[in-house]
PDB file of N, CA and C in Angstrom:
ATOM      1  N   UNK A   1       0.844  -1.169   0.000  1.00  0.00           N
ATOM      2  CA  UNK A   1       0.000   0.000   0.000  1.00  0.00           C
ATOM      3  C   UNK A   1       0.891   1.234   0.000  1.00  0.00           C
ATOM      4  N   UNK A   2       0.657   2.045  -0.656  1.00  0.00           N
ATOM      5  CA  UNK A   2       1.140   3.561  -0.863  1.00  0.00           C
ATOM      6  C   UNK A   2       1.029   4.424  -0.386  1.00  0.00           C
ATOM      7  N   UNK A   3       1.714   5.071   0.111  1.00  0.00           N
ATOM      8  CA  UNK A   3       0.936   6.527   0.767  1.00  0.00           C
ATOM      9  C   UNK A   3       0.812   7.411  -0.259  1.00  0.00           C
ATOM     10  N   UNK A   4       0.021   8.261   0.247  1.00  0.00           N
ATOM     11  CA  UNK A   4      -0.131   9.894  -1.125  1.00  0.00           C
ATOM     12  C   UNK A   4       0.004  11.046  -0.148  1.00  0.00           C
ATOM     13  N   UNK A   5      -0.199  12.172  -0.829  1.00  0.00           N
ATOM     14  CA  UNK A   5      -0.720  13.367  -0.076  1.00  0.00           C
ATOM     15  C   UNK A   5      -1.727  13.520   0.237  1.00  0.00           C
ATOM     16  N   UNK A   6      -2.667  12.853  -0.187  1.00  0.00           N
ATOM     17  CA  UNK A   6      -4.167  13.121   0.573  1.00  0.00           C
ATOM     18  C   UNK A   6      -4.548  12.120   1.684  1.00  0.00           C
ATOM     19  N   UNK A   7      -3.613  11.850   2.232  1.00  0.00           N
ATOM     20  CA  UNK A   7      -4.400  11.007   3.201  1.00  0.00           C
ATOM     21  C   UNK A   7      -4.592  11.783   4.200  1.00  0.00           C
ATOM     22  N   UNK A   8      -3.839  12.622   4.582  1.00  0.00           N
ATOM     23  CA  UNK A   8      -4.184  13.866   5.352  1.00  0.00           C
ATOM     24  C   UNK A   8      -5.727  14.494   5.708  1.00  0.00           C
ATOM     25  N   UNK A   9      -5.664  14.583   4.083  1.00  0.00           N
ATOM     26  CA  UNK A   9      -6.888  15.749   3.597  1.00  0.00           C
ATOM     27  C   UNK A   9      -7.951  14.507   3.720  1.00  0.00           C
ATOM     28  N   UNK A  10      -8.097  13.472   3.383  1.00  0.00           N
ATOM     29  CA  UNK A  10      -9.207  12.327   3.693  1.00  0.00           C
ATOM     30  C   UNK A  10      -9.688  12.064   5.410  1.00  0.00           C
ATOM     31  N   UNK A  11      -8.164  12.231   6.256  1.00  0.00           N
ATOM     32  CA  UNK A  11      -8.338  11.817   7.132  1.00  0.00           C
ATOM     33  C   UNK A  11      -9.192  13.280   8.454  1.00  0.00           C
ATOM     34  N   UNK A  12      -8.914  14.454   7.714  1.00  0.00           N
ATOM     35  CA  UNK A  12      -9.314  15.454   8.388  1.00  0.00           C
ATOM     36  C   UNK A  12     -10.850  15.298   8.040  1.00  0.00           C
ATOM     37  N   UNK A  13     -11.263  15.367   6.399  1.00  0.00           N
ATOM     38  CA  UNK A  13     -12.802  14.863   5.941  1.00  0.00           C
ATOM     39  C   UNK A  13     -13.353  13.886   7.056  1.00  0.00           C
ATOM     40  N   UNK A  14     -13.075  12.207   7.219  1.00  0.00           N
ATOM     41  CA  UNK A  14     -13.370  11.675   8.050  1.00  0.00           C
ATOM     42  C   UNK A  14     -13.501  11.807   9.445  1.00  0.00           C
ATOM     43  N   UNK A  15     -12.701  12.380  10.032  1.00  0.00           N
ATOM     44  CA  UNK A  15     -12.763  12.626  11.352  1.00  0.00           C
ATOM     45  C   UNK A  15     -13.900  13.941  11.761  1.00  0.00           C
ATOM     46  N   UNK A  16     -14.110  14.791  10.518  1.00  0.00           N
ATOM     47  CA  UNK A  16     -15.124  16.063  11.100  1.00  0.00           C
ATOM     48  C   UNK A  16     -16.486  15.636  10.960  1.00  0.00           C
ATOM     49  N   UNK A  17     -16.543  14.155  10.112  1.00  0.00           N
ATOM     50  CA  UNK A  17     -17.663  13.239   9.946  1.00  0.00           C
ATOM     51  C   UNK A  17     -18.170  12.845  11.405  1.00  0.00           C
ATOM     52  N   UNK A  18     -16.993  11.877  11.496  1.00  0.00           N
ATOM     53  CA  UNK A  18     -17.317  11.745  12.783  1.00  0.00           C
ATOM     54  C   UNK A  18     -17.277  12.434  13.824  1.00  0.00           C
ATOM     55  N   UNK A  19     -16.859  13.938  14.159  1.00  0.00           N
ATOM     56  CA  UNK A  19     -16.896  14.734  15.451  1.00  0.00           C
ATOM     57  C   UNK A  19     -18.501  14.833  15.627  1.00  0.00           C
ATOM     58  N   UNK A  20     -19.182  15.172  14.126  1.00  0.00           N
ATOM     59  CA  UNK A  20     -20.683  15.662  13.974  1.00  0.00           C
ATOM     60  C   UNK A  20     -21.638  14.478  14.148  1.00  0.00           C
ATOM     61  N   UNK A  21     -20.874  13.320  13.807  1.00  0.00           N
ATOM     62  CA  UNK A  21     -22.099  12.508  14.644  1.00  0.00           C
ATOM     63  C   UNK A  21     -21.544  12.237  15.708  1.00  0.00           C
ATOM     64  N   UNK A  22     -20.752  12.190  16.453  1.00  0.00           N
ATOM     65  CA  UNK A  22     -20.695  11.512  17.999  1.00  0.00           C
ATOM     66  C   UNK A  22     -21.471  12.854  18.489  1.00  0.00           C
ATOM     67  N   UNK A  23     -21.344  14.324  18.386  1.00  0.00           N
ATOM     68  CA  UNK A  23     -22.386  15.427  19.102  1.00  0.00           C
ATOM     69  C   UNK A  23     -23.486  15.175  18.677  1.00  0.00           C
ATOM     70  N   UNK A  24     -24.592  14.821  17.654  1.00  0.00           N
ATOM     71  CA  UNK A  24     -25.165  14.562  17.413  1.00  0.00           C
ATOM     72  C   UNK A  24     -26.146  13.483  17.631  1.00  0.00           C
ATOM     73  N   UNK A  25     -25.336  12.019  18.087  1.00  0.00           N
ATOM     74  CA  UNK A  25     -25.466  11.032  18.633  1.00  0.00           C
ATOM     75  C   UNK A  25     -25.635  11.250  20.310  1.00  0.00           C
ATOM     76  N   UNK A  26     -24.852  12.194  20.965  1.00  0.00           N
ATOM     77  CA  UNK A  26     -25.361  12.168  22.319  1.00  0.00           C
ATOM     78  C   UNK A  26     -26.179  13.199  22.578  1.00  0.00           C
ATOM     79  N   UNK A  27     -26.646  13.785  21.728  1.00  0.00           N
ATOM     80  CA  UNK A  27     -27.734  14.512  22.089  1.00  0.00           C
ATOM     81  C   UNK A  27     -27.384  15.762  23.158  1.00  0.00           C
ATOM     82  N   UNK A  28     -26.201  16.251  22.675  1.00  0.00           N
ATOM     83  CA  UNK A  28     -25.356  17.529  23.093  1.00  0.00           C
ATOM     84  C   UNK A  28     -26.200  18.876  22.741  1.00  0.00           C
ATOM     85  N   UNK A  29     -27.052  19.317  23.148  1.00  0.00           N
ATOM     86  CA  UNK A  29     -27.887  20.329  22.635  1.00  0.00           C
ATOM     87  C   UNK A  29     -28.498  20.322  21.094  1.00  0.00           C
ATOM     88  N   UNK A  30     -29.552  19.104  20.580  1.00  0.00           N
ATOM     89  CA  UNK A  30     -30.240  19.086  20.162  1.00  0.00           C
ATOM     90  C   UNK A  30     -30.590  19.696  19.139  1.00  0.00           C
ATOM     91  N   UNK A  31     -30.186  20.466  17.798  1.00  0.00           N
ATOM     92  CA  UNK A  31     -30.236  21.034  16.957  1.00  0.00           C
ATOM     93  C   UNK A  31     -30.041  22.554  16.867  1.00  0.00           C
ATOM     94  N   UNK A  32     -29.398  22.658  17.904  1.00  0.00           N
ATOM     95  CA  UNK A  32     -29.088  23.547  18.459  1.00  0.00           C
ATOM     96  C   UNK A  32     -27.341  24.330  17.256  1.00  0.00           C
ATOM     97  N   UNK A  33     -27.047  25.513  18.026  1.00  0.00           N
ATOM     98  CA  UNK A  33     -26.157  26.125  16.591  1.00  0.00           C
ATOM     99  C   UNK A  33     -24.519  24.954  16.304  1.00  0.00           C
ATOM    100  N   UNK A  34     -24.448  24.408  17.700  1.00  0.00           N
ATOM    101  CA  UNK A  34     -23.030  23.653  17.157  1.00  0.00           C
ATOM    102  C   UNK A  34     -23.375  22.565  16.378  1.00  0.00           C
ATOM    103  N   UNK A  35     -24.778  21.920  16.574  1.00  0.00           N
ATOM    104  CA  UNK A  35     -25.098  20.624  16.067  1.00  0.00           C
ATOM    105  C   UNK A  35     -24.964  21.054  14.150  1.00  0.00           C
ATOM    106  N   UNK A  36     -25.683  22.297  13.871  1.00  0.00           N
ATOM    107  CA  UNK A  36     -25.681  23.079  13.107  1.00  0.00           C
ATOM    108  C   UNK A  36     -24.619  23.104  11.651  1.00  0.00           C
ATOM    109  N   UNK A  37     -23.783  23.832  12.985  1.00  0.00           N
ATOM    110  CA  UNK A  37     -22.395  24.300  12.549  1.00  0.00           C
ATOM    111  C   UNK A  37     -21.177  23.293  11.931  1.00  0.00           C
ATOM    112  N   UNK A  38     -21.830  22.112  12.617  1.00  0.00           N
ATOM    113  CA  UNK A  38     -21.343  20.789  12.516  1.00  0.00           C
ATOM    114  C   UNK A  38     -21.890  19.764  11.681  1.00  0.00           C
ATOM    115  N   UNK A  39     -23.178  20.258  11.241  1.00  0.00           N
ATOM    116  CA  UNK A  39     -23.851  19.383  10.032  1.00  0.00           C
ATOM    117  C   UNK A  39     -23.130  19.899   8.852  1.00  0.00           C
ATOM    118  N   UNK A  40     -23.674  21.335   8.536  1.00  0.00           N
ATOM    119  CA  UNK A  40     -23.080  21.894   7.598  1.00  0.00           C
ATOM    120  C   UNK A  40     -21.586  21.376   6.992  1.00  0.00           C
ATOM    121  N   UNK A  41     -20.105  21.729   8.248  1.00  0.00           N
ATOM    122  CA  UNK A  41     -18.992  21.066   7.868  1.00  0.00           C
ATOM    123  C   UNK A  41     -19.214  19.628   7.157  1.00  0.00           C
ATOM    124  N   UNK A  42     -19.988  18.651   8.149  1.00  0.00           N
ATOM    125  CA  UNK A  42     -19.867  17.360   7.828  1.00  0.00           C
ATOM    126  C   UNK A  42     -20.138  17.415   6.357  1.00  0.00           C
ATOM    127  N   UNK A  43     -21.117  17.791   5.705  1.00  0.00           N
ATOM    128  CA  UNK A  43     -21.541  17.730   4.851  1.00  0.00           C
ATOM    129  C   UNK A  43     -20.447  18.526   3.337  1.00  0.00           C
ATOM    130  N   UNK A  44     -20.031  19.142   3.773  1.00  0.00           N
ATOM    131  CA  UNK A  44     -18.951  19.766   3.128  1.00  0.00           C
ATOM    132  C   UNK A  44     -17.460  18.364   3.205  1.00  0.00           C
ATOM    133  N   UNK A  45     -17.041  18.133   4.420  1.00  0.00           N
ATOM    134  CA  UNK A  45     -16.534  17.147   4.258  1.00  0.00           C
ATOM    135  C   UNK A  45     -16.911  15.779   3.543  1.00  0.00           C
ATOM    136  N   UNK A  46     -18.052  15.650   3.954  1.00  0.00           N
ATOM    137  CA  UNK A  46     -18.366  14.141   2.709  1.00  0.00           C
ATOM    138  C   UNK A  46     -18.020  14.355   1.271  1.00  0.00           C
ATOM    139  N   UNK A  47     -18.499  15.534   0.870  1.00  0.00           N
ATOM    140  CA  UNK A  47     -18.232  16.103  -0.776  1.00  0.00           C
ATOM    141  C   UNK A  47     -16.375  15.748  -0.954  1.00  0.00           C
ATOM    142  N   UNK A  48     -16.173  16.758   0.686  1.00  0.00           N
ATOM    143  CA  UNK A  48     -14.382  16.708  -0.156  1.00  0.00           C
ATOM    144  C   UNK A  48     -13.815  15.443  -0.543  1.00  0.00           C
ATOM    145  N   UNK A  49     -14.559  14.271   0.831  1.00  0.00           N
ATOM    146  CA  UNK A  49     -13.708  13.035   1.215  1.00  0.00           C
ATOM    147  C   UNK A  49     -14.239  12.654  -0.382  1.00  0.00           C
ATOM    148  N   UNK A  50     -15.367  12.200  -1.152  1.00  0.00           N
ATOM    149  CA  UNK A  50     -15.612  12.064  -2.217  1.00  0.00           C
ATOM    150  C   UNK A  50     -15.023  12.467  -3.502  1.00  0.00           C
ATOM    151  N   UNK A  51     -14.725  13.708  -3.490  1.00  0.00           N
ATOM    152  CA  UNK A  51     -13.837  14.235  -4.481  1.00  0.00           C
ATOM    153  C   UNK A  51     -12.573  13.859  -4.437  1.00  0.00           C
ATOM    154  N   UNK A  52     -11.840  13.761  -3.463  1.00  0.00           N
ATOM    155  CA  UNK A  52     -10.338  13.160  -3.313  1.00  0.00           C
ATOM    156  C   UNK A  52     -10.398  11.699  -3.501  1.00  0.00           C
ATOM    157  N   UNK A  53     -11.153  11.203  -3.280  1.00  0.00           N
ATOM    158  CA  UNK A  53     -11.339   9.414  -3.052  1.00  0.00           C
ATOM    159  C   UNK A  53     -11.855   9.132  -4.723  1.00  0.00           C
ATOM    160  N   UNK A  54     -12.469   9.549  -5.324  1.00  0.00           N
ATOM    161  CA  UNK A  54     -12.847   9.588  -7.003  1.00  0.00           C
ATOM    162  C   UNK A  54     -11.456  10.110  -7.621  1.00  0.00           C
ATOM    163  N   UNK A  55     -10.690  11.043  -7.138  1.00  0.00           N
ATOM    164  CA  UNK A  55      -9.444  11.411  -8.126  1.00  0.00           C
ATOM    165  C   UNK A  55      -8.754  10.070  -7.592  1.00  0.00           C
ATOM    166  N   UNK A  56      -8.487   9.923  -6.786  1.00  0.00           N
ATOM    167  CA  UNK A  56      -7.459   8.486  -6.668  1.00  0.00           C
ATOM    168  C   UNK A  56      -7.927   7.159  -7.392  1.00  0.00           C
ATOM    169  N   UNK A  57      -9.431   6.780  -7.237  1.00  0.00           N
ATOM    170  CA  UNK A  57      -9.688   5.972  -8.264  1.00  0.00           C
ATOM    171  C   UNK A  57      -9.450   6.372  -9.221  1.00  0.00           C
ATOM    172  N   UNK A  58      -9.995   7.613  -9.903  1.00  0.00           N
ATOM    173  CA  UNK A  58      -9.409   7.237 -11.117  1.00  0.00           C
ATOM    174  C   UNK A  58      -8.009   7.304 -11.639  1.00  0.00           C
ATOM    175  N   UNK A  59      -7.002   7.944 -10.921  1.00  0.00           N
ATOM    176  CA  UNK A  59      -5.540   7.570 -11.126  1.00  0.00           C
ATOM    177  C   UNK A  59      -5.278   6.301 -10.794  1.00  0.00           C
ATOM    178  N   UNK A  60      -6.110   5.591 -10.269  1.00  0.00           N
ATOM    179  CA  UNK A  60      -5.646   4.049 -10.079  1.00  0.00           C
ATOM    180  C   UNK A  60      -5.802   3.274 -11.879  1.00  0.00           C
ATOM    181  N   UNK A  61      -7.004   3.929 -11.705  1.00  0.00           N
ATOM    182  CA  UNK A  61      -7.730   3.737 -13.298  1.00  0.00           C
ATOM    183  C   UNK A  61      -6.937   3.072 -14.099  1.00  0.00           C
ATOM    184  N   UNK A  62      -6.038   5.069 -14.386  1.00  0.00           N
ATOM    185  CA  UNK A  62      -5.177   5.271 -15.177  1.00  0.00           C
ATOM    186  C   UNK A  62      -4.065   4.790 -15.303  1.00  0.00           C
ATOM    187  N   UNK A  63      -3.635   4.067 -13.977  1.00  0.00           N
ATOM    188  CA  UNK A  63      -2.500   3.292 -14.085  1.00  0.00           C
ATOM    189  C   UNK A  63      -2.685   2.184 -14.598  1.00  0.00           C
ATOM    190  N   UNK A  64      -3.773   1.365 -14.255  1.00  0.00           N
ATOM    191  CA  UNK A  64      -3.614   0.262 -14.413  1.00  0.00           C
ATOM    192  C   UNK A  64      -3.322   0.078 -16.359  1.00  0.00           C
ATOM    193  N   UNK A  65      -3.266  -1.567 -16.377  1.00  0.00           N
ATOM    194  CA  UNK A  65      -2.666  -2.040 -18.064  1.00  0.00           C
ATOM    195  C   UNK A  65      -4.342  -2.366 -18.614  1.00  0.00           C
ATOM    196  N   UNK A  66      -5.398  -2.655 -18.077  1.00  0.00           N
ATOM    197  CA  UNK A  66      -6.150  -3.023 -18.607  1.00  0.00           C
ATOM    198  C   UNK A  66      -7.669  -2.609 -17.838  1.00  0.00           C
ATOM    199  N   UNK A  67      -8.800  -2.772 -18.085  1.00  0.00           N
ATOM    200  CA  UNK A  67      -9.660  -2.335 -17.667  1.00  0.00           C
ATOM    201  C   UNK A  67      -9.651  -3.577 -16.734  1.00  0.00           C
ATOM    202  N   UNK A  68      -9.720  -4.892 -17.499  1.00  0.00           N
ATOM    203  CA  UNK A  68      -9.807  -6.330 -16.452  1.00  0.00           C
ATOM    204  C   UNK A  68      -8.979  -6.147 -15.358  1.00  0.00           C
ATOM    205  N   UNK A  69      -7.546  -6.077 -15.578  1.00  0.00           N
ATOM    206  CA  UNK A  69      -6.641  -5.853 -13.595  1.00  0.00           C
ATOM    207  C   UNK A  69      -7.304  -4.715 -13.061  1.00  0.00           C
ATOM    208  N   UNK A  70      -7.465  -3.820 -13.851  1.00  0.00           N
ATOM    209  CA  UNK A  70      -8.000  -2.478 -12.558  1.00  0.00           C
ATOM    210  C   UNK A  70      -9.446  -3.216 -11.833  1.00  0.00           C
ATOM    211  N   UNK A  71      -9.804  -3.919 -12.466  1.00  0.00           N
ATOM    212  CA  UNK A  71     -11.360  -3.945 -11.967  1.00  0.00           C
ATOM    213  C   UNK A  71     -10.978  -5.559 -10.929  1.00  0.00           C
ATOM    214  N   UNK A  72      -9.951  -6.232 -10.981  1.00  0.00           N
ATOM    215  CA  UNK A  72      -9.350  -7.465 -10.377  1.00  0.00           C
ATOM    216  C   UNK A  72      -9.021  -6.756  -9.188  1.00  0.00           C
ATOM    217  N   UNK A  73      -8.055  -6.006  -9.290  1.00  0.00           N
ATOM    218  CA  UNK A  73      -7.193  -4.834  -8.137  1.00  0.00           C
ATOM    219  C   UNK A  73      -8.631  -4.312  -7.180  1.00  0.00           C
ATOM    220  N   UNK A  74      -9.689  -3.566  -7.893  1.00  0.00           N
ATOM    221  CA  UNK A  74     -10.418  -2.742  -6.858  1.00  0.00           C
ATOM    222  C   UNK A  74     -11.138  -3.868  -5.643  1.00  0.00           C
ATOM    223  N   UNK A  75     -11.827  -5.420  -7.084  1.00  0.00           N
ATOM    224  CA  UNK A  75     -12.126  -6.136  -6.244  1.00  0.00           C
ATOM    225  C   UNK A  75     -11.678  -7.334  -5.293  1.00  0.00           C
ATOM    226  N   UNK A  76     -10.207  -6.906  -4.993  1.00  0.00           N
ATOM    227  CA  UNK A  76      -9.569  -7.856  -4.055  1.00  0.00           C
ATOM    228  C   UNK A  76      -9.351  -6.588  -3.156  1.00  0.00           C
ATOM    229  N   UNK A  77      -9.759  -5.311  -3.250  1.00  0.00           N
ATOM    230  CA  UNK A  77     -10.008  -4.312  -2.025  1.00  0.00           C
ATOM    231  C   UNK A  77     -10.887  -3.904  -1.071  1.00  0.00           C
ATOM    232  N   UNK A  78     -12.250  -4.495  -2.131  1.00  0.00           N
ATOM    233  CA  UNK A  78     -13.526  -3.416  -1.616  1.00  0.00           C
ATOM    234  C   UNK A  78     -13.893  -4.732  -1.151  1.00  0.00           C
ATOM    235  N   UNK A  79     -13.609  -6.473  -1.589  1.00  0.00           N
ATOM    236  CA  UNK A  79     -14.991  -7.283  -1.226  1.00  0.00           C
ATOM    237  C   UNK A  79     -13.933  -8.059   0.195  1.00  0.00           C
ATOM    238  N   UNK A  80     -13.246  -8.032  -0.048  1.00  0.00           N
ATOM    239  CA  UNK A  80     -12.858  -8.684   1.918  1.00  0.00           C
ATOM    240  C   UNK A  80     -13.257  -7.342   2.936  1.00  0.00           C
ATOM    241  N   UNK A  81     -13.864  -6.209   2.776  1.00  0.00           N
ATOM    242  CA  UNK A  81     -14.105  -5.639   3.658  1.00  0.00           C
ATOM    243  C   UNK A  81     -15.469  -5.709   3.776  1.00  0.00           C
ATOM    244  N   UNK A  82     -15.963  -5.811   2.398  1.00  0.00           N
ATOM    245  CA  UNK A  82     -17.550  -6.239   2.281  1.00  0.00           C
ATOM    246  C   UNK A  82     -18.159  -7.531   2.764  1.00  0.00           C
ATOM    247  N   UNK A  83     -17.268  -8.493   2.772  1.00  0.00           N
ATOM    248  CA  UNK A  83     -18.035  -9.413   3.773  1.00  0.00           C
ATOM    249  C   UNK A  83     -17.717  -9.143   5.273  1.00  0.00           C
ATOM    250  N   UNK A  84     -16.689  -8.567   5.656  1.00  0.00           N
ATOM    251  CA  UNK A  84     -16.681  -8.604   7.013  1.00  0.00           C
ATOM    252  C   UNK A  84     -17.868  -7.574   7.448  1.00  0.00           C
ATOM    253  N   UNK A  85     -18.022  -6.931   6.581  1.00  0.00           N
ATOM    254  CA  UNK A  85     -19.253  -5.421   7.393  1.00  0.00           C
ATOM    255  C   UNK A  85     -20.495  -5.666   6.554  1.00  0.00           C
ATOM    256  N   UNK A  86     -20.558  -6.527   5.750  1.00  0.00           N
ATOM    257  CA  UNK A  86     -22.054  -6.964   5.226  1.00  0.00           C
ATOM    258  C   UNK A  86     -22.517  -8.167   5.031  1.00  0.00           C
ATOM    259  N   UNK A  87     -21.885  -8.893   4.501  1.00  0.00           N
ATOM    260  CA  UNK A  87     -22.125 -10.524   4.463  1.00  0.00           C
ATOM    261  C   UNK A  87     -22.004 -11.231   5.827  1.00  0.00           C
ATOM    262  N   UNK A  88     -21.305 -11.063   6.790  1.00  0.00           N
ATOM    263  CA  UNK A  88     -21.128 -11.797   7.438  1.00  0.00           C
ATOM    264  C   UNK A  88     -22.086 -11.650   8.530  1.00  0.00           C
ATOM    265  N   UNK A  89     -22.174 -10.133   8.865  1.00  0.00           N
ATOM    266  CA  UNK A  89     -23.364  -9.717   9.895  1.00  0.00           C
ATOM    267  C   UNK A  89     -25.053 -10.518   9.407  1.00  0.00           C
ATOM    268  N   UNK A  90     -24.779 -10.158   8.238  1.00  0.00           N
ATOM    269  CA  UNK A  90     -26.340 -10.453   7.757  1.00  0.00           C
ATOM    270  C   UNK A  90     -26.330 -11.800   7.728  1.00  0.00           C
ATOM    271  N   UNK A  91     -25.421 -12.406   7.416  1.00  0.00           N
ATOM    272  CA  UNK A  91     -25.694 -14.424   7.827  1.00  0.00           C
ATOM    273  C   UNK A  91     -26.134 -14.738   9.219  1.00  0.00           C
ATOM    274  N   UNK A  92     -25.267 -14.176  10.229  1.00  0.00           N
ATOM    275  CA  UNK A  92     -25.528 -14.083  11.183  1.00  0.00           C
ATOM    276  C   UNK A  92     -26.492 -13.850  12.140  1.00  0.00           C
ATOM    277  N   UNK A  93     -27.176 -12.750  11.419  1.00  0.00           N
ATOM    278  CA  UNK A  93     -28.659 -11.824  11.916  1.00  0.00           C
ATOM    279  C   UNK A  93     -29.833 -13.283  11.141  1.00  0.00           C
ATOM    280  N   UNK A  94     -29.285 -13.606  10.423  1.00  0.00           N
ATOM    281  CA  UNK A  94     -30.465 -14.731   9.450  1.00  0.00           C
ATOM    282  C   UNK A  94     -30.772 -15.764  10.207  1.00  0.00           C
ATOM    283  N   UNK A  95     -29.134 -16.792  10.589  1.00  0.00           N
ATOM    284  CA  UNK A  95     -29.078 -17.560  11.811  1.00  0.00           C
ATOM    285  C   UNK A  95     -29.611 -17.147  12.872  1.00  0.00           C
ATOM    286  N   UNK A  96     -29.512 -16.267  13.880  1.00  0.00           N
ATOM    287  CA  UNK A  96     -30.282 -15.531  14.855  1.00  0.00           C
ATOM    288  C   UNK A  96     -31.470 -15.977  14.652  1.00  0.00           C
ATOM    289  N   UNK A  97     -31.992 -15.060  13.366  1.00  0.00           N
ATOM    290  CA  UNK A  97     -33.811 -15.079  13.087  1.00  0.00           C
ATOM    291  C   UNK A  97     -33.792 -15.982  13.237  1.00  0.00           C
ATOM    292  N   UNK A  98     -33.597 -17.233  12.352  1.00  0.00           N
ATOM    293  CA  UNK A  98     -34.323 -18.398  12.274  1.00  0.00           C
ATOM    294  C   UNK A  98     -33.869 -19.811  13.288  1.00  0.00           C
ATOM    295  N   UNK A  99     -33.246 -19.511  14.238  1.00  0.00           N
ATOM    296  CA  UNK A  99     -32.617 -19.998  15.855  1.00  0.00           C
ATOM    297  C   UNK A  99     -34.044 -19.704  16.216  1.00  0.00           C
ATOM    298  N   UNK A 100     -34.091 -18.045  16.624  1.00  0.00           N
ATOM    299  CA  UNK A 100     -35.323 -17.700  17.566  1.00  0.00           C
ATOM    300  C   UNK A 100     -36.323 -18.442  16.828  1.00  0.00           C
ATOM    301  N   UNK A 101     -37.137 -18.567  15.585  1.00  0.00           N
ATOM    302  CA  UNK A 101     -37.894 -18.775  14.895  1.00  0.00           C
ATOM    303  C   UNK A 101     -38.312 -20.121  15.408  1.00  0.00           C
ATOM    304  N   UNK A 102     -36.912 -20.459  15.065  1.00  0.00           N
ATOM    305  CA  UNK A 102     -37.212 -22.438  15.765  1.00  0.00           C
ATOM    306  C   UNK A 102     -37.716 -22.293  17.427  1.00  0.00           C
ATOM    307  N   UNK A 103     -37.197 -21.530  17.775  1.00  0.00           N
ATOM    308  CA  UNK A 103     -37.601 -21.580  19.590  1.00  0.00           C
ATOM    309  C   UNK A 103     -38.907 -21.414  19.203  1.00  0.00           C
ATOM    310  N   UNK A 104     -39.231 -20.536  18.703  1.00  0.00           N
ATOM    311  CA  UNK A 104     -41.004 -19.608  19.557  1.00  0.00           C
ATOM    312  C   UNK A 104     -41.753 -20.564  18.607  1.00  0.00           C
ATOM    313  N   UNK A 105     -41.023 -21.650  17.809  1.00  0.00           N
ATOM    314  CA  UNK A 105     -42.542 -22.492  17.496  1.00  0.00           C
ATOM    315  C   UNK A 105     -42.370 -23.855  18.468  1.00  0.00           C
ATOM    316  N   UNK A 106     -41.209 -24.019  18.622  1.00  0.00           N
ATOM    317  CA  UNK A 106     -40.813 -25.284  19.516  1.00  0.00           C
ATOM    318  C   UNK A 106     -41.868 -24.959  20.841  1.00  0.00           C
ATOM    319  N   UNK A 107     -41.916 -23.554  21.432  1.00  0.00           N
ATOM    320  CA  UNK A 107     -42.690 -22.816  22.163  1.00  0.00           C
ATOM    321  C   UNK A 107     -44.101 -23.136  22.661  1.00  0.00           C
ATOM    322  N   UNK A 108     -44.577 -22.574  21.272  1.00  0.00           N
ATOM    323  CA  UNK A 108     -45.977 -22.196  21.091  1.00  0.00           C
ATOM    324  C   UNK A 108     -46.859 -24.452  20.761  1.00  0.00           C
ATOM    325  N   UNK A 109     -45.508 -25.073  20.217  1.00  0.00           N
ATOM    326  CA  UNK A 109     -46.126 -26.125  20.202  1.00  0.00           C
ATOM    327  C   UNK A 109     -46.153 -26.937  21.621  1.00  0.00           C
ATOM    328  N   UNK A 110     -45.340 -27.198  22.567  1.00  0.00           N
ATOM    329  CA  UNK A 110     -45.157 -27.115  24.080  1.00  0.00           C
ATOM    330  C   UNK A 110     -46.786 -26.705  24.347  1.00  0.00           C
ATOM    331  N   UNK A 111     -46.803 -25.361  24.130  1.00  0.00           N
ATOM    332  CA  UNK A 111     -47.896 -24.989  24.958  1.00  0.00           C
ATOM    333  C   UNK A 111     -49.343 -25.413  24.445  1.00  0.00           C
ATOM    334  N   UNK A 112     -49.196 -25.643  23.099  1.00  0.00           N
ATOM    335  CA  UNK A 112     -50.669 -25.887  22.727  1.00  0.00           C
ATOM    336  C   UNK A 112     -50.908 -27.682  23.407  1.00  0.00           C
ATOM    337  N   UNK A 113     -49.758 -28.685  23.405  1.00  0.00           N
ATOM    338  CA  UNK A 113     -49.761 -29.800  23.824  1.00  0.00           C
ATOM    339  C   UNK A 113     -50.340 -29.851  25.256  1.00  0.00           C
ATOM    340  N   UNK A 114     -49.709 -29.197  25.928  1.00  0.00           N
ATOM    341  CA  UNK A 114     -50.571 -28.892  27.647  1.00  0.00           C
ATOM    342  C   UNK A 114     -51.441 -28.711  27.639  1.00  0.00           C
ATOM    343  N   UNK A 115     -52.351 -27.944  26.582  1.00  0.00           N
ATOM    344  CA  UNK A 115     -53.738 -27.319  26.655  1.00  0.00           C
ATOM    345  C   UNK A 115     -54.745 -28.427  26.209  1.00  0.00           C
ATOM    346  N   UNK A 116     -54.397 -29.321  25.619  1.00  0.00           N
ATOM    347  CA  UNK A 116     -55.101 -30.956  24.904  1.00  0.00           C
ATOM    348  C   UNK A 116     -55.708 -31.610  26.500  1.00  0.00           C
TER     349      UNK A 116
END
């Protein structure tokens, strides 16, 4: 992995993201002028973090030899993070459901048997 010059400028974007929701999230005076003052930035920061994060793709683009490796390269980047923060939760949450699912009929059949 490489460093650039913008990781700086990404990492200041991200972090004013998050200053505005953790005040926001605890309910630090309520829409009140910092919550405000702090949407606004955030929102200015998402644009920047976006604009810097689109020029680097596409200089990745541009480097690459072919449209096939660039598009090999992005997806041995973006999908091991995508199952850990989407695939894997949601298997999980499915198992859950259908665990409980099995209980509350295992449940409800228990109870209708007592009632015979």
């Amino acid at each position: 992995m490489t460093s650039n010059r913008f990781d700086l400028l990404r990492l200041v974007f991200a972090s004013t993201v998050f200053v505005f929701h953790a005040v926001a999230l605890s309910a630090y005076a309520p829409g009140g002028s910092l919550e405000r003052v702090l949407g606004e930035l955030a929102g200015l920061a998402v644009e920047g973090f976006f604009i810097v994060s689109g020029a680097l793709v596409f200089g990745s683009f541009e480097r690459s030899r072919s449209l096939g490796l660039y598009t090999e390269k992005r997806a041995r980047r973006i999908y091991p993070a995508y199952a850990l923060v989407v695939v894997i939760p949601a298997r999980n949450s499915m198992l859950r459901a259908s665990a409980t699912s099995a209980t509350a009929s295992t449940s409800r059949i228990s109870r209708s048997s007592r009632r015979c």
